[in-house]
N, C-alpha and C. Protein backbone atom coordinates (compact mmCIF):
# COMPACT_ATOMS: atom_id res chain seq x y z
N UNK A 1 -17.72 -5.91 152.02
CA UNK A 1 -18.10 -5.14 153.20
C UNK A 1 -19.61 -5.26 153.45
N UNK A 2 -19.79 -5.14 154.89
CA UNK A 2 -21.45 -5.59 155.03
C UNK A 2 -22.31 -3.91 154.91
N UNK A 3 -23.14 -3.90 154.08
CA UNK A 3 -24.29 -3.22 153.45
C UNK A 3 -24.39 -2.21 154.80
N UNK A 4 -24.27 -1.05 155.28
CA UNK A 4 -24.78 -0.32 156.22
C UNK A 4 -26.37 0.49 155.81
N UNK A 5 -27.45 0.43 156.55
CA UNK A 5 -28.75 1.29 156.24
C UNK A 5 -27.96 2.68 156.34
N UNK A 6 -28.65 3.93 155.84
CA UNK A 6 -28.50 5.10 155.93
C UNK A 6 -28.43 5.31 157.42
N UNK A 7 -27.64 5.96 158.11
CA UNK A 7 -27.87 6.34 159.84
C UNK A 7 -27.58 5.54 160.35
N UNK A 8 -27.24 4.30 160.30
CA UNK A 8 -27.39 3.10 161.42
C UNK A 8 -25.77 3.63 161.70
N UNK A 9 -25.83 3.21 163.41
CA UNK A 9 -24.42 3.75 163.82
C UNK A 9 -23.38 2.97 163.08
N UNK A 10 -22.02 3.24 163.09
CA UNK A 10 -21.09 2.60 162.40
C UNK A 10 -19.86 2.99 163.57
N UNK A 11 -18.78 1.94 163.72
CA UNK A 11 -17.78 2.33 164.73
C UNK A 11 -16.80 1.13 163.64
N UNK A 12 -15.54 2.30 163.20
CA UNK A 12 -14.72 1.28 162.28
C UNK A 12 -13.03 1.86 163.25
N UNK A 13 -12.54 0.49 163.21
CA UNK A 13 -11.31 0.40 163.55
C UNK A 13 -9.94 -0.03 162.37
N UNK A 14 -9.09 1.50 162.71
CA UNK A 14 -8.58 1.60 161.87
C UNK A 14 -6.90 1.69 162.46
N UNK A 15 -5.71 0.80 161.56
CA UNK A 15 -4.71 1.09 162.03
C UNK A 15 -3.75 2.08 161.14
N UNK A 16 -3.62 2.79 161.38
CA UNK A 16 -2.73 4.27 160.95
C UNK A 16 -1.64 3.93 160.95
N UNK A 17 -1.07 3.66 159.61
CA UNK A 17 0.10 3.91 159.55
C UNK A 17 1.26 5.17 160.01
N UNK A 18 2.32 5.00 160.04
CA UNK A 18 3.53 6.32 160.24
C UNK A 18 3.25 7.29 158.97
N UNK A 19 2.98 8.22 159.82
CA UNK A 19 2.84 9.25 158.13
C UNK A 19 1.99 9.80 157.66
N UNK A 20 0.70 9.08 158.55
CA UNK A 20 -0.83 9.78 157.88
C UNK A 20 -1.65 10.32 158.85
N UNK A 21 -1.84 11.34 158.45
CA UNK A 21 -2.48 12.32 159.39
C UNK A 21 -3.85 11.43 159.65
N UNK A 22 -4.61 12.27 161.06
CA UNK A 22 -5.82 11.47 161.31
C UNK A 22 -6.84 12.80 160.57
N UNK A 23 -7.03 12.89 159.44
CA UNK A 23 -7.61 14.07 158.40
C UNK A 23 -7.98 13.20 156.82
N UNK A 24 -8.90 13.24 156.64
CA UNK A 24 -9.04 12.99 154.82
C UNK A 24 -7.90 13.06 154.38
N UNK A 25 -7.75 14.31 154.29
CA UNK A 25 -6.76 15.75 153.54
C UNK A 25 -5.72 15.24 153.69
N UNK A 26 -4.35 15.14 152.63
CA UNK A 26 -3.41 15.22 152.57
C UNK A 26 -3.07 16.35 153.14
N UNK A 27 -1.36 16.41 153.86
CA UNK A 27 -0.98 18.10 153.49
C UNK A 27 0.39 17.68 153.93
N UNK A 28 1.15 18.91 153.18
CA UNK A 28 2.36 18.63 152.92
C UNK A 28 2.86 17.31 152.75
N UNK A 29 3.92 17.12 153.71
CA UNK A 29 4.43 15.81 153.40
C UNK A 29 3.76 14.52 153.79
N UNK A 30 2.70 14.88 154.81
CA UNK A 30 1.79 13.67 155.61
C UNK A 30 0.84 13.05 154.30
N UNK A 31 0.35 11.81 154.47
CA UNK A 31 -0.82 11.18 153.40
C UNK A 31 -2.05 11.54 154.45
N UNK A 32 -3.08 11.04 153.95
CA UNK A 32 -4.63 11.87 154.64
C UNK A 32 -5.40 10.57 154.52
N UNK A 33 -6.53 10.44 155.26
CA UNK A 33 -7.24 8.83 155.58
C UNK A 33 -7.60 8.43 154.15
N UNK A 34 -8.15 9.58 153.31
CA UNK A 34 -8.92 9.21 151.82
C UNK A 34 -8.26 7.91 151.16
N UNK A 35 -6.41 8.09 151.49
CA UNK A 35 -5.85 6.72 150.49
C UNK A 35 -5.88 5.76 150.85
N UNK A 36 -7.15 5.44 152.60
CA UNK A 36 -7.20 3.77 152.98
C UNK A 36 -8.56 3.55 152.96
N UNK A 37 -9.67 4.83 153.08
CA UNK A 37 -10.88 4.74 153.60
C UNK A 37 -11.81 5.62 153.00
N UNK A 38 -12.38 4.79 151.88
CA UNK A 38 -13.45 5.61 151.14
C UNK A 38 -14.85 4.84 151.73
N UNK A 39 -14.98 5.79 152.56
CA UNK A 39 -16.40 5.73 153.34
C UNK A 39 -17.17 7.08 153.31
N UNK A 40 -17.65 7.31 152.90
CA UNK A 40 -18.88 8.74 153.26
C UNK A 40 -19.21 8.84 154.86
N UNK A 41 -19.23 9.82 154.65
CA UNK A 41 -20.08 9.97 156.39
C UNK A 41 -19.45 9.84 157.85
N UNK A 42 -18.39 9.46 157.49
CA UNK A 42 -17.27 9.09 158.95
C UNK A 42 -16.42 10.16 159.42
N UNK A 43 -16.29 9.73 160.68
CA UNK A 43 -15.42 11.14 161.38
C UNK A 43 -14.37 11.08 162.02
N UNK A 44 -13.29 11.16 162.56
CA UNK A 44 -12.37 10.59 163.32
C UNK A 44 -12.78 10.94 165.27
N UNK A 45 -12.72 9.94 165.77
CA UNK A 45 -13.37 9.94 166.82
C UNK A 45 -11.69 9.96 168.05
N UNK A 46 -11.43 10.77 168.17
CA UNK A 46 -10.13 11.18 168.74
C UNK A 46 -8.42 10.43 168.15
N UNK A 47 -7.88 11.61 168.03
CA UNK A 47 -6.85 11.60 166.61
C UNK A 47 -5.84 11.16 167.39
N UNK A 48 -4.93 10.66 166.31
CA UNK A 48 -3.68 10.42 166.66
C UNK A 48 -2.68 11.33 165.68
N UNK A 49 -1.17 11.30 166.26
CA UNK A 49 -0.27 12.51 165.82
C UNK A 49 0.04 11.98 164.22
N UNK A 50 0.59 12.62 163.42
CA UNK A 50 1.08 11.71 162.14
C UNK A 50 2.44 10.68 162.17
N UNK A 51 2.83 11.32 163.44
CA UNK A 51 3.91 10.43 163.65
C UNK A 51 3.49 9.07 164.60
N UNK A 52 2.46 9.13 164.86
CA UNK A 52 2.25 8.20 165.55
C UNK A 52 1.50 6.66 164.81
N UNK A 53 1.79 5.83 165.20
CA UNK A 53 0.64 4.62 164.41
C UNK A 53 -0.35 3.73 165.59
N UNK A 54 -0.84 3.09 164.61
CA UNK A 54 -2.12 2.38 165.32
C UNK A 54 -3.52 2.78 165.01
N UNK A 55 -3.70 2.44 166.73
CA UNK A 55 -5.46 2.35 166.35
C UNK A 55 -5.77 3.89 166.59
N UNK A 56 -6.89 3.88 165.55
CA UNK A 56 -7.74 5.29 165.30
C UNK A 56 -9.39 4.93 165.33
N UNK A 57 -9.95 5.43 165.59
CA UNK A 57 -11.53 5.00 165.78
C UNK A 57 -12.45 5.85 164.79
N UNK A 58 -13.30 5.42 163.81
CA UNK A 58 -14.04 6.99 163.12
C UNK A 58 -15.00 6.26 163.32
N UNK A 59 -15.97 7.07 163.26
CA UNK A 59 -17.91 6.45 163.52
C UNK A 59 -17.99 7.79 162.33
N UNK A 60 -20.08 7.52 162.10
CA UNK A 60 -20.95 8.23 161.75
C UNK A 60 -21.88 9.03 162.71
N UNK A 61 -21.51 8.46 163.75
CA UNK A 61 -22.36 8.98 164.94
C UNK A 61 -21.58 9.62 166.17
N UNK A 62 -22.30 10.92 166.10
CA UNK A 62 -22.16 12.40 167.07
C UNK A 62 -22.12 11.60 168.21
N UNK A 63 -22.72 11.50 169.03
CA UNK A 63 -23.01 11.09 170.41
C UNK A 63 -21.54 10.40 170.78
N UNK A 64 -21.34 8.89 169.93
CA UNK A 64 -20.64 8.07 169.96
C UNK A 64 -18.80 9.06 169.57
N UNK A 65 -18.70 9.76 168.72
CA UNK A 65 -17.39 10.41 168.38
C UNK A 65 -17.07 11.00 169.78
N UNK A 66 -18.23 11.49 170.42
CA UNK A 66 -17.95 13.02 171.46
C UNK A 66 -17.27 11.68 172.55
N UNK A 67 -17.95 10.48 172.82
CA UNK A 67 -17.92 9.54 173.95
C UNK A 67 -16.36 9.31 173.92
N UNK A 68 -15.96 9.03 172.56
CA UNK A 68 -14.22 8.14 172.63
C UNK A 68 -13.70 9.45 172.91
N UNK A 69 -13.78 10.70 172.07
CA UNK A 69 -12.70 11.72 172.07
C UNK A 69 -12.91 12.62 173.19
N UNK A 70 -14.16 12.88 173.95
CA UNK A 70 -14.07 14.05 175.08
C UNK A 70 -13.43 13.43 176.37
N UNK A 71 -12.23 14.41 176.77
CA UNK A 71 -11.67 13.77 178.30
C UNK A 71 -12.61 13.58 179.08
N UNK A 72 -13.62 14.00 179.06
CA UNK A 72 -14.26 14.00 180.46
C UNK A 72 -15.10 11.92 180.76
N UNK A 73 -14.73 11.42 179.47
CA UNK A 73 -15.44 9.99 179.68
C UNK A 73 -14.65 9.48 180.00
N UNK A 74 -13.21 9.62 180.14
CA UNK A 74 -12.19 9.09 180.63
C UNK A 74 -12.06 7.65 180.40
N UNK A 75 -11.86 8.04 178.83
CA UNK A 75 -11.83 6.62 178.21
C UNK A 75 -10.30 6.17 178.12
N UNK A 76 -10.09 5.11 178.63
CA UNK A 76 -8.29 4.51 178.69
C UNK A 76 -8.15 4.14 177.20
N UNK A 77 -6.83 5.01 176.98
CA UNK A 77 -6.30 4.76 175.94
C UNK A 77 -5.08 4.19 176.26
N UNK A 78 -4.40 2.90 175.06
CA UNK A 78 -3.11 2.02 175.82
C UNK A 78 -2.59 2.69 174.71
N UNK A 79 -1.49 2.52 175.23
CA UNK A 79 0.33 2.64 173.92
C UNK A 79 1.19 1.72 174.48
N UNK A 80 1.52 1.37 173.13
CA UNK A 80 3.16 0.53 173.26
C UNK A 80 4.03 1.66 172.67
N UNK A 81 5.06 1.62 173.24
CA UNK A 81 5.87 2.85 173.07
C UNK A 81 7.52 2.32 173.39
N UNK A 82 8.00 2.45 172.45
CA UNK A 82 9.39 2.09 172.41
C UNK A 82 9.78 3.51 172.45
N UNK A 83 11.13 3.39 173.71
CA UNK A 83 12.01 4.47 174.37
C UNK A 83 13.25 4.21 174.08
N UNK A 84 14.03 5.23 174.01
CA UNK A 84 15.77 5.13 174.11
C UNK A 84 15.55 5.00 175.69
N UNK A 85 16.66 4.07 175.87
CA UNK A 85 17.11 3.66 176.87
C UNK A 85 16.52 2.40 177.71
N UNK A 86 16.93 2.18 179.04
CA UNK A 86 16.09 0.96 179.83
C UNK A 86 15.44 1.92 180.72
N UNK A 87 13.98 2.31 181.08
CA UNK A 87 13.53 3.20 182.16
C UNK A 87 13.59 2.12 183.28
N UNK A 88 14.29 2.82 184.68
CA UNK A 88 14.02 2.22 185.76
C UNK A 88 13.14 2.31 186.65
N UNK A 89 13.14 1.65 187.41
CA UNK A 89 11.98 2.28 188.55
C UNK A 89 11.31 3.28 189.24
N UNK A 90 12.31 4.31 189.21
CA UNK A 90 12.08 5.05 189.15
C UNK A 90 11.29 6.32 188.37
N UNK A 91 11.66 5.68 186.65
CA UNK A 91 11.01 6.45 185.57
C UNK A 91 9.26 5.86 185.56
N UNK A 92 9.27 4.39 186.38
CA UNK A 92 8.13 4.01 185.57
C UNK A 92 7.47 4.82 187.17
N UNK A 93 7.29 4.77 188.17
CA UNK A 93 7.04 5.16 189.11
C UNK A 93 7.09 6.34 189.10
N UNK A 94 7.60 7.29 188.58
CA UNK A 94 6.83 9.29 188.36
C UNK A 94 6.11 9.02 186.73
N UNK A 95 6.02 8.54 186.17
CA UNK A 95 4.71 8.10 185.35
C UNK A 95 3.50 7.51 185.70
N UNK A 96 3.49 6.42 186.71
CA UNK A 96 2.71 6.40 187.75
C UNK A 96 2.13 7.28 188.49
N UNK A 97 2.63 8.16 189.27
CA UNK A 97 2.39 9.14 189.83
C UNK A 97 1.80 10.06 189.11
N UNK A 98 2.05 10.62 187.55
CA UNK A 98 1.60 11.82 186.95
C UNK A 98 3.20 12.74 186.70
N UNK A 99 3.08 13.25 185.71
CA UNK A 99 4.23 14.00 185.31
C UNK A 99 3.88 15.23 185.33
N UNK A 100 5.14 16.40 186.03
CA UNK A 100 5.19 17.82 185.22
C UNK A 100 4.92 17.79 184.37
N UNK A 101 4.14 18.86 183.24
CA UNK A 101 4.28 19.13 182.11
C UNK A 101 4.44 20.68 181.77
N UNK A 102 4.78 21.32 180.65
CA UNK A 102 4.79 22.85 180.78
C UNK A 102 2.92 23.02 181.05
N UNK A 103 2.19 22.13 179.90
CA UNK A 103 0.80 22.32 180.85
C UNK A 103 0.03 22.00 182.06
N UNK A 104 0.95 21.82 183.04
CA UNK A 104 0.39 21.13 184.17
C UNK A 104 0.80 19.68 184.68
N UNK A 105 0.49 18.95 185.59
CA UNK A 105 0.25 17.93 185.64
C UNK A 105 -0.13 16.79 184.89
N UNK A 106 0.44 15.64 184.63
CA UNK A 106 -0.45 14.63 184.13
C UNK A 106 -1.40 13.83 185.08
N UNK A 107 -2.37 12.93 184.83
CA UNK A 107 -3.10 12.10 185.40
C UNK A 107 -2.03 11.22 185.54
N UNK A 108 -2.56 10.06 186.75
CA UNK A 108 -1.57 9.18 186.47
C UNK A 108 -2.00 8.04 185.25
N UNK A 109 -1.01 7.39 185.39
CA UNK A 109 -0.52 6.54 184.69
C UNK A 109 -0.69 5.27 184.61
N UNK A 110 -1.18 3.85 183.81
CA UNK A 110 -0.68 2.33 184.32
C UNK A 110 0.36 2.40 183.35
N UNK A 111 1.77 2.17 183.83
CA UNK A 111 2.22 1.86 183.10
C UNK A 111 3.18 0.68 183.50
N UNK A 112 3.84 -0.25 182.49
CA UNK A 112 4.47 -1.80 183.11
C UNK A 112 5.43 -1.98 181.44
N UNK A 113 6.77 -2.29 181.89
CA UNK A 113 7.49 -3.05 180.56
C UNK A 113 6.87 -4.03 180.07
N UNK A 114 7.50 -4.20 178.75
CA UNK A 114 6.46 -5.28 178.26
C UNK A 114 7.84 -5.86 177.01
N UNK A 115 7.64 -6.82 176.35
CA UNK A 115 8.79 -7.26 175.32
C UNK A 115 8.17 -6.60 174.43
N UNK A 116 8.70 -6.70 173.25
CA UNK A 116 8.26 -5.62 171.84
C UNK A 116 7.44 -6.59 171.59
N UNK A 117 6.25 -5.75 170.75
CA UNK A 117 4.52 -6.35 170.81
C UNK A 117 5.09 -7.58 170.07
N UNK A 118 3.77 -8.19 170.27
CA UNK A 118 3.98 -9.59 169.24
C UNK A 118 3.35 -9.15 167.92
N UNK A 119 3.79 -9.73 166.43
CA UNK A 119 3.04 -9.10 165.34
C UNK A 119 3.96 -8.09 164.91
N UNK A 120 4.90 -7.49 165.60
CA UNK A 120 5.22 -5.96 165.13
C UNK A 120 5.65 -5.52 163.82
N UNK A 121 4.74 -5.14 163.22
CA UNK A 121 4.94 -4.33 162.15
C UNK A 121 6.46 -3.58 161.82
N UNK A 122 6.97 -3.81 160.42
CA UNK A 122 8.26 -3.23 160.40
C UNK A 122 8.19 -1.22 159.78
N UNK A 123 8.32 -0.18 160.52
CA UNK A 123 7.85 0.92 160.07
C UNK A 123 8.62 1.77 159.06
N UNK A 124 8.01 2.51 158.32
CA UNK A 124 8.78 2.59 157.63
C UNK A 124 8.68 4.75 157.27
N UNK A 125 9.65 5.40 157.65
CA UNK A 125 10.87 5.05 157.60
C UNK A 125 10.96 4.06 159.06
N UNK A 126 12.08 3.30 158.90
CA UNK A 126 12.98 2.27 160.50
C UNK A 126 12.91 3.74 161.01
N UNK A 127 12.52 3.35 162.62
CA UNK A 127 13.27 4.17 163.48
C UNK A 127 14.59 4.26 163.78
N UNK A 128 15.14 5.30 164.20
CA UNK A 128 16.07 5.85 164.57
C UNK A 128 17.12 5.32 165.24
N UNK A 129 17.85 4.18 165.38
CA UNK A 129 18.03 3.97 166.87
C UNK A 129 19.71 4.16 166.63
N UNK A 130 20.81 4.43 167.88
CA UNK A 130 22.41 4.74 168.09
C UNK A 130 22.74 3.61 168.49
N UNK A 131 23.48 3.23 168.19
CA UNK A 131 24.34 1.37 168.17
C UNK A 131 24.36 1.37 170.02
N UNK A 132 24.83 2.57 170.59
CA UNK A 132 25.27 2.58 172.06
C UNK A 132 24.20 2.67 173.03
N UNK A 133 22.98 3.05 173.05
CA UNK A 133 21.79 3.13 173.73
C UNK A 133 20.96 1.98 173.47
N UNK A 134 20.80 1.26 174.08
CA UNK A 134 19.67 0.38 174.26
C UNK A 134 18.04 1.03 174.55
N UNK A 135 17.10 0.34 173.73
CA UNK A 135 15.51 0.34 173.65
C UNK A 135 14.86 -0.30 174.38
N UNK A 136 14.08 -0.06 174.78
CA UNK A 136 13.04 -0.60 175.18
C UNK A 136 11.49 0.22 175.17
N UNK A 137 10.96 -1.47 175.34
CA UNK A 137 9.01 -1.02 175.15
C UNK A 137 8.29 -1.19 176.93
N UNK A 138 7.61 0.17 176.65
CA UNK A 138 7.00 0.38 177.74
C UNK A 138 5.25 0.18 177.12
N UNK A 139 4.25 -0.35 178.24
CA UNK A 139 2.85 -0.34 177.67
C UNK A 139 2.36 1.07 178.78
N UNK A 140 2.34 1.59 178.08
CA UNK A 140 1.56 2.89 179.07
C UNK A 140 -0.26 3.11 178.71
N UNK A 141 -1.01 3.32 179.78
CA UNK A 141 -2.17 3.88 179.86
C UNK A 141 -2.57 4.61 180.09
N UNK A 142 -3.31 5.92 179.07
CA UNK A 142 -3.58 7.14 180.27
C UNK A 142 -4.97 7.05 179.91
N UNK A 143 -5.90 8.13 180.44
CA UNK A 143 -6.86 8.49 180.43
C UNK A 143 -7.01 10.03 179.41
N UNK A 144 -5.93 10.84 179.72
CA UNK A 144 -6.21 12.13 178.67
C UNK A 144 -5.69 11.85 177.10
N UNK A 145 -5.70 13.26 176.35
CA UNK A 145 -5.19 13.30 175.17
C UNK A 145 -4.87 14.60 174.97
N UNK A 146 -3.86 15.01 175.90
CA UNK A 146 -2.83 15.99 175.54
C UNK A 146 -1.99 15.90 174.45
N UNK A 147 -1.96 17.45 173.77
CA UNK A 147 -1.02 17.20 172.37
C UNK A 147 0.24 16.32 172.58
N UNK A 148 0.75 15.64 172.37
CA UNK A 148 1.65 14.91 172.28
C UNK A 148 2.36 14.48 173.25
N UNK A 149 1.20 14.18 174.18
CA UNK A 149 1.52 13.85 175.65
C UNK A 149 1.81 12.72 176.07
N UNK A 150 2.23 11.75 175.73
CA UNK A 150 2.73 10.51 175.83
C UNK A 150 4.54 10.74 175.65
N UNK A 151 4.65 11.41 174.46
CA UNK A 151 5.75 11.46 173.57
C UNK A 151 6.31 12.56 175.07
N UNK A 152 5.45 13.46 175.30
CA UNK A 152 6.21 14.31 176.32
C UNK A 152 6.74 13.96 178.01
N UNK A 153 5.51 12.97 178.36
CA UNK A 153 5.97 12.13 179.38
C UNK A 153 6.80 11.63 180.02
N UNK A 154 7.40 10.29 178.27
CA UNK A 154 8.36 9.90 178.67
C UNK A 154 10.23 10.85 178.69
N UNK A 155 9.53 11.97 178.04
CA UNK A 155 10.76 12.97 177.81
C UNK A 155 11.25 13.19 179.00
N UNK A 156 10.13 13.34 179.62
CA UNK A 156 9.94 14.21 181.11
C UNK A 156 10.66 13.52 181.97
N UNK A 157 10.61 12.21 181.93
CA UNK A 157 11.12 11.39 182.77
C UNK A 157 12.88 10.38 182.18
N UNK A 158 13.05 11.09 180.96
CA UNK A 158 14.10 10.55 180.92
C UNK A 158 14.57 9.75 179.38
N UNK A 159 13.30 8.94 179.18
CA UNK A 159 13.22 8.19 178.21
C UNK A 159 12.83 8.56 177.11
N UNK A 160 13.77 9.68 176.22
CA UNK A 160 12.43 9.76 174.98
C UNK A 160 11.90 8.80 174.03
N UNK A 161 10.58 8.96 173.55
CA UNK A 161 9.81 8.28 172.60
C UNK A 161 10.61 8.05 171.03
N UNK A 162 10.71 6.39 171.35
CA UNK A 162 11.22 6.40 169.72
C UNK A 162 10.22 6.21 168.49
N UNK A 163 9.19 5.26 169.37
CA UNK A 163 8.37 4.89 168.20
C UNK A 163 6.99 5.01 169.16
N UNK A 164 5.74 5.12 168.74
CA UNK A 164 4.54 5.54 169.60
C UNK A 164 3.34 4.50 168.62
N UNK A 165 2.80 3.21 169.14
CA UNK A 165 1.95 2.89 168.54
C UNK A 165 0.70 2.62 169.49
N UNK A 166 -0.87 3.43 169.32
CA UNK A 166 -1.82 3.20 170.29
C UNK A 166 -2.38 1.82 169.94
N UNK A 167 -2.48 1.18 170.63
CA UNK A 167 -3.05 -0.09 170.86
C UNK A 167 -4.53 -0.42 171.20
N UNK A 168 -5.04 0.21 171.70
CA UNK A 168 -6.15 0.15 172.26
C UNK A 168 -6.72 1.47 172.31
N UNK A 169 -8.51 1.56 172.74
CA UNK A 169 -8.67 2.81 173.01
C UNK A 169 -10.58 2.27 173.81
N UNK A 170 -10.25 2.36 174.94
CA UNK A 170 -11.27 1.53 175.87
C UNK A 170 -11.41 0.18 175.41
N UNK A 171 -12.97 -0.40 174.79
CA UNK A 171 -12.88 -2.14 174.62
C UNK A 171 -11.98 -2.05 173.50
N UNK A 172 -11.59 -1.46 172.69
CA UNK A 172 -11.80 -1.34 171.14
C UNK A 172 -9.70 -1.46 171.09
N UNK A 173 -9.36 -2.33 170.34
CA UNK A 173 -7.76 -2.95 170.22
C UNK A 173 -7.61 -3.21 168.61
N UNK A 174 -6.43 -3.12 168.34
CA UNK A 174 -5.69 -3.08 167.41
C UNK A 174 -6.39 -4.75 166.94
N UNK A 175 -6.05 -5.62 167.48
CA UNK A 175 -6.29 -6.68 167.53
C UNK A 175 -5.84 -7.75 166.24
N UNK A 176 -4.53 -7.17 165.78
CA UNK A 176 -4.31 -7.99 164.71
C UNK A 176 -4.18 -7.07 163.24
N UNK A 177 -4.88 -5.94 163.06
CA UNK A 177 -4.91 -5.76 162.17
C UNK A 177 -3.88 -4.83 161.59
N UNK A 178 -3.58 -5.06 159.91
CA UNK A 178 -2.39 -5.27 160.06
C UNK A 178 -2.52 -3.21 159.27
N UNK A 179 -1.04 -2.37 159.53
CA UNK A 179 -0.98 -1.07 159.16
C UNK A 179 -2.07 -0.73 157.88
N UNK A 180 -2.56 0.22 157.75
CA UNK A 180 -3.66 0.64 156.43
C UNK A 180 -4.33 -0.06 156.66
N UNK A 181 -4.69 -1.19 157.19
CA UNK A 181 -6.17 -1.84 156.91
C UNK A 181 -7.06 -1.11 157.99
N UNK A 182 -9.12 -1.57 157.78
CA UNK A 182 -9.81 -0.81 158.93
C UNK A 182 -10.70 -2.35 158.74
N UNK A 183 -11.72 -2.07 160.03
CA UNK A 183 -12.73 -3.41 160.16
C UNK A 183 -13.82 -2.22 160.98
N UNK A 184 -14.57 -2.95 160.56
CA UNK A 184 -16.44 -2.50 161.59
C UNK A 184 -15.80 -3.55 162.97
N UNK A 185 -15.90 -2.69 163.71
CA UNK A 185 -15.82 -2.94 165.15
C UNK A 185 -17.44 -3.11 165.70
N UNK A 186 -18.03 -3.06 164.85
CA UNK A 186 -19.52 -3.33 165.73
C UNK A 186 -19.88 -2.16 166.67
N UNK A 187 -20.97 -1.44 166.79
CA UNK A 187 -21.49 -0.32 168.23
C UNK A 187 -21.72 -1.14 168.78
């Protein structure tokens, strides 16, 4: 790993496995970042659910944490998100638009089918899936980070969430790397 000075910013990209909270800390049944990432000084710079995988972002630097995680920078975050069922045009088009939620409105949406990512990681536990319903992967984009607002979205509209992996989170992408591992993404 390359030598960091004391203070010098740091921005590390990390892919989260199924299962581990975005926290040091173990608790209960979830694992906690400590068993991939012994770094001092790092913070998680807007979290993901434990059920969820992918990319997670932690820095050393305030300024830079507040930038990825506060809505108001309206930083695009992507998901690949595998759904029960085929959403039609309709589903992807009131995701577009913005969804009811019990909290309100959503922002809208880019969202577009896509084939299951390339690379895809096998998760473990396997998801869920019923011999009689067909899956599919949707790439959705939003701008907020409502509690489990992706997962609620596609509820909303029909399709629930089978599997939820963030992909991106503004420039900053998964880009290969493979579950538990992290890389210096460079500031």
């Amino acid at each position: 790993m390359a030598h960091h000075a004391a203070g010098a910013p740091r921005l590390i990209r990390f892919n989260k496995p199924y299962g581990v909270l975005s926290q040091f800390t173990a608790q209960g049944a979830w694992r906690g970042l400590k068993d991939f990432i012994d770094l001092p000084d790092v913070y998680v710079a807007g979290r993901l659910d434990a059920d969820s995988e992918g990319l997670l972002l932690l820095t050393n630097d305030g300024k830079l944490q507040a930038r990825i995680a506060d809505p108001r920078f309206k930083m695009d975050k992507t998901y690949w998100v595998q759904v029960e069922g085929v959403p039609d045009e309709n589903a992807l088009a009131a995701l577009r638009q913005g969804v009811m939620l019990k909290d309100g409105m959503t922002r809208p949406a880019r969202v577009r089918p896509m084939a299951s990512p390339p690379d895809l990681w096998g998760r473990d536990p396997p998801v869920r899936v019923r011999k009689a319903i067909p899956t599919a992967w949707i790439e959705l984009v939003i701008q907020e980070g409502r509690n489990r607002q992706v997962r609620r979205m596609t509820a909303a509209v029909g399709f629930p969430t089978l599997r939820l992996i963030r992909a991106a989170i503004g420039p900053h992408a998964l880009d290969g790397l493979a579950p538990g591992m992290w890389l210096d993404a460079g500031v």
